[in-house]
Protein backbone atom coordinates (compact mmCIF):
# COMPACT_ATOMS: atom_id res chain seq x y z
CA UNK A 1 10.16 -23.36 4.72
CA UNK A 2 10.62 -19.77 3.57
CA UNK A 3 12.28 -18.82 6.91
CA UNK A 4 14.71 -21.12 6.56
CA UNK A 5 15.20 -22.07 3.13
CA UNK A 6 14.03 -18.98 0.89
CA UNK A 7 14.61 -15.85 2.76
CA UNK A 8 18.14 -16.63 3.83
CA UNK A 9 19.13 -17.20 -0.20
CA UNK A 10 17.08 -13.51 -0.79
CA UNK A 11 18.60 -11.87 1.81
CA UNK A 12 22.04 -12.77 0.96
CA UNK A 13 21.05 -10.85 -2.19
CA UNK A 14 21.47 -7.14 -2.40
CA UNK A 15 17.64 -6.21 -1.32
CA UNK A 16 16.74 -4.55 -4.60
CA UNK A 17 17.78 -7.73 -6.64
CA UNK A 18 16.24 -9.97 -4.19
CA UNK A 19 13.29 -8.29 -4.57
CA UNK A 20 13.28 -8.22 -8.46
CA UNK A 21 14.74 -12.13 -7.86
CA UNK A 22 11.50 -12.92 -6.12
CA UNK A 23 8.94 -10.98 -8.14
CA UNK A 24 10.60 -13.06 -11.43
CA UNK A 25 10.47 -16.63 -9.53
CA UNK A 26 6.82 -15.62 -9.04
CA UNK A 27 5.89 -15.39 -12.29
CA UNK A 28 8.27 -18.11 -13.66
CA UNK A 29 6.79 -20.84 -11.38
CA UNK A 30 3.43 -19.35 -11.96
CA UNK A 31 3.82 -19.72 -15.68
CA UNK A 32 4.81 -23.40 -14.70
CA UNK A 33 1.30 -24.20 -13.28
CA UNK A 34 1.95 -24.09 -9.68
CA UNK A 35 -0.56 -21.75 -8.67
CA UNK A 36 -2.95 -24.34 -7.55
CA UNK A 37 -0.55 -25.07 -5.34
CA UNK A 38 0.33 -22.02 -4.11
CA UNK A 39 -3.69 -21.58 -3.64
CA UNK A 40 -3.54 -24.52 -1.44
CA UNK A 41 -0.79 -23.55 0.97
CA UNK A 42 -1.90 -20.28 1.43
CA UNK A 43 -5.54 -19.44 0.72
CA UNK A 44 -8.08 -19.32 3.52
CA UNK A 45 -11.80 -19.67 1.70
CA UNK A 46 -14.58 -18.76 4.13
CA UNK A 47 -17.34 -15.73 4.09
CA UNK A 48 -16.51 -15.03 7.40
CA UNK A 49 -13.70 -13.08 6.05
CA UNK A 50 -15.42 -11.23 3.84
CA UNK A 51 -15.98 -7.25 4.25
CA UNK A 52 -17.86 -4.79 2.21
CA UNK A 53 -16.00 -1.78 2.75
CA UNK A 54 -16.41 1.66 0.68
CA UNK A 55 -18.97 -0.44 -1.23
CA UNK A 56 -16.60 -3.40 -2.32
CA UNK A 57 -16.24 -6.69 -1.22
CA UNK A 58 -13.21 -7.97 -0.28
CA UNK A 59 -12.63 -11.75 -0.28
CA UNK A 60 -10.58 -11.00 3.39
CA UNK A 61 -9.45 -8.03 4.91
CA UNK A 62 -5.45 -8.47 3.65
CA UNK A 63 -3.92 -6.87 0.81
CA UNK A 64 -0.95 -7.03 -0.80
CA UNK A 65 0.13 -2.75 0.04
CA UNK A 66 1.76 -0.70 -2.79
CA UNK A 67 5.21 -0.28 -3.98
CA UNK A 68 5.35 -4.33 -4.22
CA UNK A 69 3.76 -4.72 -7.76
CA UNK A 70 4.28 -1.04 -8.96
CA UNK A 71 3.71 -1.97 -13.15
CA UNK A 72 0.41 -4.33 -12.42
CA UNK A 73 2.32 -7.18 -13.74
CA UNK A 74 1.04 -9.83 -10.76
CA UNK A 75 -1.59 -8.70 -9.34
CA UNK A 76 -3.80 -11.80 -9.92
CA UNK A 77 -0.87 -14.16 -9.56
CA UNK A 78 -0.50 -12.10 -5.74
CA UNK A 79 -4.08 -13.35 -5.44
CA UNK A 80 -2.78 -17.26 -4.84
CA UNK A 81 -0.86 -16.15 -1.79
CA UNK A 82 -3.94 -15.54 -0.28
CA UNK A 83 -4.21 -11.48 -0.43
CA UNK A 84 -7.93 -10.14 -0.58
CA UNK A 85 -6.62 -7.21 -3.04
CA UNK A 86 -3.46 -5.79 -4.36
CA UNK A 87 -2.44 -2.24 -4.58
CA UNK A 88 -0.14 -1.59 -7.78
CA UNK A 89 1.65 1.55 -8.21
CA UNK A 90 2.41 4.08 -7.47
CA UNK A 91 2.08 4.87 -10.70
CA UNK A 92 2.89 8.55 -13.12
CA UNK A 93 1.98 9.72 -15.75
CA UNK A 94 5.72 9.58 -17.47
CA UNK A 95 8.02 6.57 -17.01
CA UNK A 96 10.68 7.73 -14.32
CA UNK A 97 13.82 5.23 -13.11
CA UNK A 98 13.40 6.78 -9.19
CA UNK A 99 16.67 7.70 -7.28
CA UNK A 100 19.69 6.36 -8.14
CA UNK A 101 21.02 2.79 -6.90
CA UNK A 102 21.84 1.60 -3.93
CA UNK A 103 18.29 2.55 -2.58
CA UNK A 104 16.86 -0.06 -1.12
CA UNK A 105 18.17 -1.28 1.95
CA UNK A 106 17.46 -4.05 4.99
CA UNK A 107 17.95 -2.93 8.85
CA UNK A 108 17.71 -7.05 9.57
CA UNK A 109 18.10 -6.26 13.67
CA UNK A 110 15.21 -4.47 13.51
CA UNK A 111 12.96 -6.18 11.12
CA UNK A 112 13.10 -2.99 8.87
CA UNK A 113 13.53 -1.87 5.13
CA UNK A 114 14.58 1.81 4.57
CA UNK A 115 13.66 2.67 1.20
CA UNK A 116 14.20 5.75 -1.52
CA UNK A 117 12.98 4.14 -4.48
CA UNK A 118 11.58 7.44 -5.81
CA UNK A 119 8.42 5.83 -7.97
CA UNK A 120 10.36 3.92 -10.68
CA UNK A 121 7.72 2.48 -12.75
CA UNK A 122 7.20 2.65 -16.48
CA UNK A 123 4.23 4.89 -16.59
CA UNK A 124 0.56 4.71 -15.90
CA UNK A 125 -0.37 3.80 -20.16
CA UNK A 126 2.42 0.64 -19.36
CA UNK A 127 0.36 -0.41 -16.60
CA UNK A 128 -2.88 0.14 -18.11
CA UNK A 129 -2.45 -2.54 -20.63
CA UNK A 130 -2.04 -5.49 -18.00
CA UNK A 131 -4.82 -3.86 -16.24
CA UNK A 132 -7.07 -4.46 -18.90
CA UNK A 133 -7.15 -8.71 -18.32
CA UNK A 134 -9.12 -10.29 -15.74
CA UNK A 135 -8.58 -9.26 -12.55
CA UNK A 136 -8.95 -12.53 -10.04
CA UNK A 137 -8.52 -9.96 -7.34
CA UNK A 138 -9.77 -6.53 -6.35
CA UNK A 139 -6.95 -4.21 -7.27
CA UNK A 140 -6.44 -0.71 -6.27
CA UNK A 141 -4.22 1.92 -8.11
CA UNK A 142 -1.47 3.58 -6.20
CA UNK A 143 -1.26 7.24 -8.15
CA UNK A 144 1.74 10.27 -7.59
CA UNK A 145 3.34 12.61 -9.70
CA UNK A 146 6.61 13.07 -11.57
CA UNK A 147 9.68 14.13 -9.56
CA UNK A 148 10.25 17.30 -12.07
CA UNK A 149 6.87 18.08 -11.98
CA UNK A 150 6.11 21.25 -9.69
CA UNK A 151 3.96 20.79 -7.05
CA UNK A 152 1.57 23.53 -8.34
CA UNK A 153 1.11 21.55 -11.09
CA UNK A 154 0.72 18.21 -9.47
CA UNK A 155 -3.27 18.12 -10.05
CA UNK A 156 -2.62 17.39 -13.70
CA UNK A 157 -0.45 14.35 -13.04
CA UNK A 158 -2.85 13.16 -10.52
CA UNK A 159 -5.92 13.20 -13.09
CA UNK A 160 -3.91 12.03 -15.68
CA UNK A 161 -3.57 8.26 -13.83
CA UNK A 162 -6.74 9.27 -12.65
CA UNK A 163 -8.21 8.36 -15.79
CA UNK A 164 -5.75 5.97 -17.48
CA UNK A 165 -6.76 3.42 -14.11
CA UNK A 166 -10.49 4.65 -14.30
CA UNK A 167 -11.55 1.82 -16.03
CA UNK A 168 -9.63 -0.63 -14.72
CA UNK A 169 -9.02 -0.56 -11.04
CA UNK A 170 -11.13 -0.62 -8.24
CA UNK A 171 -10.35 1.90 -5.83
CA UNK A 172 -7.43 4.70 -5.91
CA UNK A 173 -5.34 5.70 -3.58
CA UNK A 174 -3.81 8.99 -3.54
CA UNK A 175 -0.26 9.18 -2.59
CA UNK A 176 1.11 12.34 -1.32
CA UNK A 177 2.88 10.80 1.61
CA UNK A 178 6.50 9.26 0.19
CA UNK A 179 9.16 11.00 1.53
CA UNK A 180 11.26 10.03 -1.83
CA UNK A 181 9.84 12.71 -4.17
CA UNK A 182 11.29 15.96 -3.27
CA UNK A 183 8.51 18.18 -2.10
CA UNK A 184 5.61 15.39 -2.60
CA UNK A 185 5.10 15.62 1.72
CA UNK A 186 3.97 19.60 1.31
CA UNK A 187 0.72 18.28 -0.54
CA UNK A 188 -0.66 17.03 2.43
CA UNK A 189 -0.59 20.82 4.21
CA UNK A 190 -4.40 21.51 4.15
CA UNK A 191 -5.36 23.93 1.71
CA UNK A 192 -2.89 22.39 -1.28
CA UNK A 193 -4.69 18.57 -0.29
CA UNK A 194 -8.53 20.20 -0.41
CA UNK A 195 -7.52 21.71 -3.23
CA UNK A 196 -6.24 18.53 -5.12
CA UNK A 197 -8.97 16.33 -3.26
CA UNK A 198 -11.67 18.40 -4.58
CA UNK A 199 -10.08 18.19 -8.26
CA UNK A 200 -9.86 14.35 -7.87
CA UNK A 201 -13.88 14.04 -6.88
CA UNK A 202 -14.98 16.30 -9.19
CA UNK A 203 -12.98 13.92 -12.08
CA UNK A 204 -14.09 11.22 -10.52
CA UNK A 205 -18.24 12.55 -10.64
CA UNK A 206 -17.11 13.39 -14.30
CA UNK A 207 -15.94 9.51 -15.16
CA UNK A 208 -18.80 7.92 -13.26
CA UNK A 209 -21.43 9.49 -15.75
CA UNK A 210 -19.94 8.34 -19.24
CA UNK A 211 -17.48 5.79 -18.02
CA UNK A 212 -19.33 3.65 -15.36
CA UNK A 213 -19.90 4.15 -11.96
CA UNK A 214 -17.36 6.19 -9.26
CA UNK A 215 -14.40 4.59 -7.31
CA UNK A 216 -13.57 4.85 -4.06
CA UNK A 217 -11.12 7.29 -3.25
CA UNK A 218 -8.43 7.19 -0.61
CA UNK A 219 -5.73 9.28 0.99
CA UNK A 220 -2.66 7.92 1.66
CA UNK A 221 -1.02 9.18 4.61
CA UNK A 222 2.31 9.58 6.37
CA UNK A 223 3.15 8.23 9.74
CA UNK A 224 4.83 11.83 10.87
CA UNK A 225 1.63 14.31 11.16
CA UNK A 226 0.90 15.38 14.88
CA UNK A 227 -2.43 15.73 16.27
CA UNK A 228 -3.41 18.85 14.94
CA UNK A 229 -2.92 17.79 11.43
CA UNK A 230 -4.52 14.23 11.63
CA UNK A 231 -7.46 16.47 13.02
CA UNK A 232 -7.25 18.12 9.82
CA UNK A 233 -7.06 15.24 7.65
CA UNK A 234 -10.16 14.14 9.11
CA UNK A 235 -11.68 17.76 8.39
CA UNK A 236 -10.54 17.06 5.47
CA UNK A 237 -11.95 13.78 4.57
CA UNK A 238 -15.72 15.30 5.32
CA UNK A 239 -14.95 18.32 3.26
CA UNK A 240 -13.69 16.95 0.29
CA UNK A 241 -16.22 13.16 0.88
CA UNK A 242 -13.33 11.46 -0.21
CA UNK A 243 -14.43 7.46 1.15
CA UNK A 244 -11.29 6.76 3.28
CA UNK A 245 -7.78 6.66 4.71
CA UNK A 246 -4.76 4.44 4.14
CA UNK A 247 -2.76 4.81 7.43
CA UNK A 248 0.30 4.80 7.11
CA UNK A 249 3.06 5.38 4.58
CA UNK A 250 6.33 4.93 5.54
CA UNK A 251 8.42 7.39 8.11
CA UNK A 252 11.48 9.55 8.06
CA UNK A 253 11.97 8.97 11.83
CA UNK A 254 14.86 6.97 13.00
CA UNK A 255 13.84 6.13 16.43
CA UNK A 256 15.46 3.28 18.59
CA UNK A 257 16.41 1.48 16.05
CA UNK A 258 18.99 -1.37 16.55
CA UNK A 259 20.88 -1.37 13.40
CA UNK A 260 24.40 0.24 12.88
CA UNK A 261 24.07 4.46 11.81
CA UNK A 262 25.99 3.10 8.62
CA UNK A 263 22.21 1.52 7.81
CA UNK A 264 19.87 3.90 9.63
CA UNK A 265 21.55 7.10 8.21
CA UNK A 266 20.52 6.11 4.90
CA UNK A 267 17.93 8.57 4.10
CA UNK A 268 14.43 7.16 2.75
CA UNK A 269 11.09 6.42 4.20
CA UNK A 270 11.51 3.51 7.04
CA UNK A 271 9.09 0.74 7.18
CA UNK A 272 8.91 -2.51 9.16
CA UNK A 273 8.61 -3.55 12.81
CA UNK A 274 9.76 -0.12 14.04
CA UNK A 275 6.42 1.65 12.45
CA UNK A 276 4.15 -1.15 14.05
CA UNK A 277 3.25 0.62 17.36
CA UNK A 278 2.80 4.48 15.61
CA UNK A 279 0.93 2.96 12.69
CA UNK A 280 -1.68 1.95 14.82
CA UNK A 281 -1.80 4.75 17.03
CA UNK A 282 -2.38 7.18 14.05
CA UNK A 283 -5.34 4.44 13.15
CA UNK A 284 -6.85 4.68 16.92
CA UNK A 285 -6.42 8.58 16.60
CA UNK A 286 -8.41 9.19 13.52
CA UNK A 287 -10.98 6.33 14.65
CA UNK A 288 -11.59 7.81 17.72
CA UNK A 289 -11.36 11.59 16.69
CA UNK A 290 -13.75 10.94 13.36
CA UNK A 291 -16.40 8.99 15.57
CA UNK A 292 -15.12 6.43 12.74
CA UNK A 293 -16.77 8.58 10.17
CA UNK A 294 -14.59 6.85 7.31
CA UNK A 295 -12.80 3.60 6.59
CA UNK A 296 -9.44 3.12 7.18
CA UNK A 297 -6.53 0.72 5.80
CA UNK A 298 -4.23 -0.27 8.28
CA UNK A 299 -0.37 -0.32 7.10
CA UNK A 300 2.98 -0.60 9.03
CA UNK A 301 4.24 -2.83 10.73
CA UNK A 302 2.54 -5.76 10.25
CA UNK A 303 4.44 -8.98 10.99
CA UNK A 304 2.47 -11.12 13.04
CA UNK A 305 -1.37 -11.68 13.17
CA UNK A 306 -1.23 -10.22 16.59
CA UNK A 307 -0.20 -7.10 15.19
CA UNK A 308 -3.14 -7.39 12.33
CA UNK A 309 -5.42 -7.81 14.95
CA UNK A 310 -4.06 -5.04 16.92
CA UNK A 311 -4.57 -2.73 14.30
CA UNK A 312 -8.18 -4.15 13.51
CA UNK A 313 -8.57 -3.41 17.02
CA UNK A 314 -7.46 -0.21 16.62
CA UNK A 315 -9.96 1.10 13.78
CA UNK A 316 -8.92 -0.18 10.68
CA UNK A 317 -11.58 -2.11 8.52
CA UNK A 318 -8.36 -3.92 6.38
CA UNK A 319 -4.75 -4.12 6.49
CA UNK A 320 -1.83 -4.62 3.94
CA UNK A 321 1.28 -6.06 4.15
CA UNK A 322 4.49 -5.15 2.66
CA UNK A 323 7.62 -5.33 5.17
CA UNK A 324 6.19 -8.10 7.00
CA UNK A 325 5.98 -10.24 3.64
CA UNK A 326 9.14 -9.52 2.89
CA UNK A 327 10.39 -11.06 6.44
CA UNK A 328 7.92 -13.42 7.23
CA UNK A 329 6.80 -14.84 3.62
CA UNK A 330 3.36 -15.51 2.29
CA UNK A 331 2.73 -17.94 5.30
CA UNK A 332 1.72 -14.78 7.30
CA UNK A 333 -1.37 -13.46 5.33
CA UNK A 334 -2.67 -17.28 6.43
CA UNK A 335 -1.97 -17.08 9.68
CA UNK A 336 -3.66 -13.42 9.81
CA UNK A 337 -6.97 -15.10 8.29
CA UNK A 338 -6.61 -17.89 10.38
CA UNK A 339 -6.60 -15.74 13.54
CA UNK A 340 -9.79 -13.82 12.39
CA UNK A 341 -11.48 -16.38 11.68
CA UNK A 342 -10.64 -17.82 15.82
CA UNK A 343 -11.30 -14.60 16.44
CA UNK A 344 -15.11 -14.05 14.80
CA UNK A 345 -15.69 -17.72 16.48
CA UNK A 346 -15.72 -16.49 20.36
């Protein structure tokens, strides 16, 4: 039904409005008591799926990635389309509109969404204050720093969501991979990442002995490192004892793509079927390089449960879906359950 009835009415909408179009009929028709429903069509109940990963446990290895829910305003209505956990965010400390508009944009021959949102959200205190209900989900917070904040200054915006979310999220997931904050990218170069990694664990050791107990923390990385710096990322990772890896953001490549250069010239981070085969790649590099020393999340490319399984395959102990929701509707995170389940039967 969504193929053929639902996405072509949101995709004859500008893809920023469809996707604000969407995220309101979500709420709306949860409001109007159909998320039973909604629970029915989509949600896969069976312990087989469950994984205890960085010492949670996850209802089923699929999440709902960030940049979908930035404000934490559905996360637990998310939960009825079957998603094991949600990532909101990314979140600052300041409200901040992003880029200006258009900035969202569909490649539809290629399966593809180019975007330059530039972390519009209404602050981390906003989001705090929906974080504080129930959560019917695990939820993980998505944090980055202003755009006019300098990059040598960047730890204090981190630990600022740092602890707003403490308290109310289960894992973080530190974002220095967007291409759509000028400069953000340079804070994955080694020394500035130890350096921020190492202010983030020692915060987090801080929180965990008057606030409860520590949350896992993640990196968040982008598609475009080489070898030599996913080696260091994984240097990294046992230096600073961070507890994982969230592979991959989106790219700035533009590589065989199908779409008109109108469309693929728009600058932004790409994401969609064209990131599916380097996306996992990058997730059988730092499995195999690591000795799988650390969890990863798999992200990119994700519109099929072959390609979830490919990726599971691959290394990664989860996945999350954003593109691939977009295009193939909620039906997908059941079909991706489904097939681990088959799978997990052999």
């Amino acid at each position: 039904m969504y193929k053929f009835l639902v996405r072509p009415f949101l995709f004859f909408l500008s893809a920023e409005r469809a996707h604000y179009f969407a995220f309101s009929s979500v709420r709306f028709l949860s409001k109007m008591g159909l998320s039973r429903l909604f629970r029915a069509l989509y949600v896969v109940e069976d312990s087989r799926l469950e994984r205890e990963v960085f010492g949670l446990k996850f209802k089923n290895p699929v999440g709902l990635a960030a940049g979908f829910d930035k404000d934490a305003k559905l996360f637990n209505e998310f939960s009825n389309f079957g998603f094991g956990f949600v990532e909101i965010g990314t979140l600052t400390p300041k409200p901040q509109l992003g880029n200006p508009k258009p900035r969202l944009f569909r490649l539809k021959p290629d399966q593809a969404i180019i975007n330059r949102m530039g972390f519009n959200n209404n602050g981390v205190f906003d989001a705090v204050e929906r974080l504080k209900k129930d959560h019917k989900v695990l939820v993980g917070g998505n944090i980055g720093k202003n755009k006019l904040t300098p990059n040598n200054e960047a730890v204090k915006d981190y630990l600022i969501c740092f602890d707003a979310l403490f308290p109310h999220v289960d894992y973080f997931a530190v974002n220095v991979s967007s291409p759509n904050t000028p400069g953000l990218r340079a804070l994955q170069d080694k020394e500035p990442l130890k350096a921020l990694l190492h202010e983030i664990k020692r915060e987090n050791l801080k929180l965990s002995k008057s606030v409860g107990e520590a949350k896992p923390i993640l990196l968040k990385i982008a598609p475009d490192l080489t070898d030599e710096q996913l080696l260091d990322i994984i240097e990294i990772v046992a230096e600073t004892k961070i507890d994982g890896v969230i592979a991959t953001n989106t790219t700035i490549a533009r590589d065989n793509l199908k779409s008109d250069l109108v469309s693929t010239e728009e600058k932004g981070g790409l994401s969609g079927k064209p990131l599916t085969k380097r996306s996992t790649e990058v997730i059988r590099f730092l499995a195999e390089k690591s000795g799988k020393a650390f969890p990863i999340i798999g992200v990119g490319g994700i519109h099929s449960a072959e390609d979830a399984l490919e990726k599971l395959a691959a290394g990664a102990d989860l996945v999350q879906l954003y593109t691939g929701f977009i295009y193939e509707g909620p039906s997908l995170v059941k079909e991706i359950n489904k097939a681990i389940l088959q799978k997990s039967s052999y």
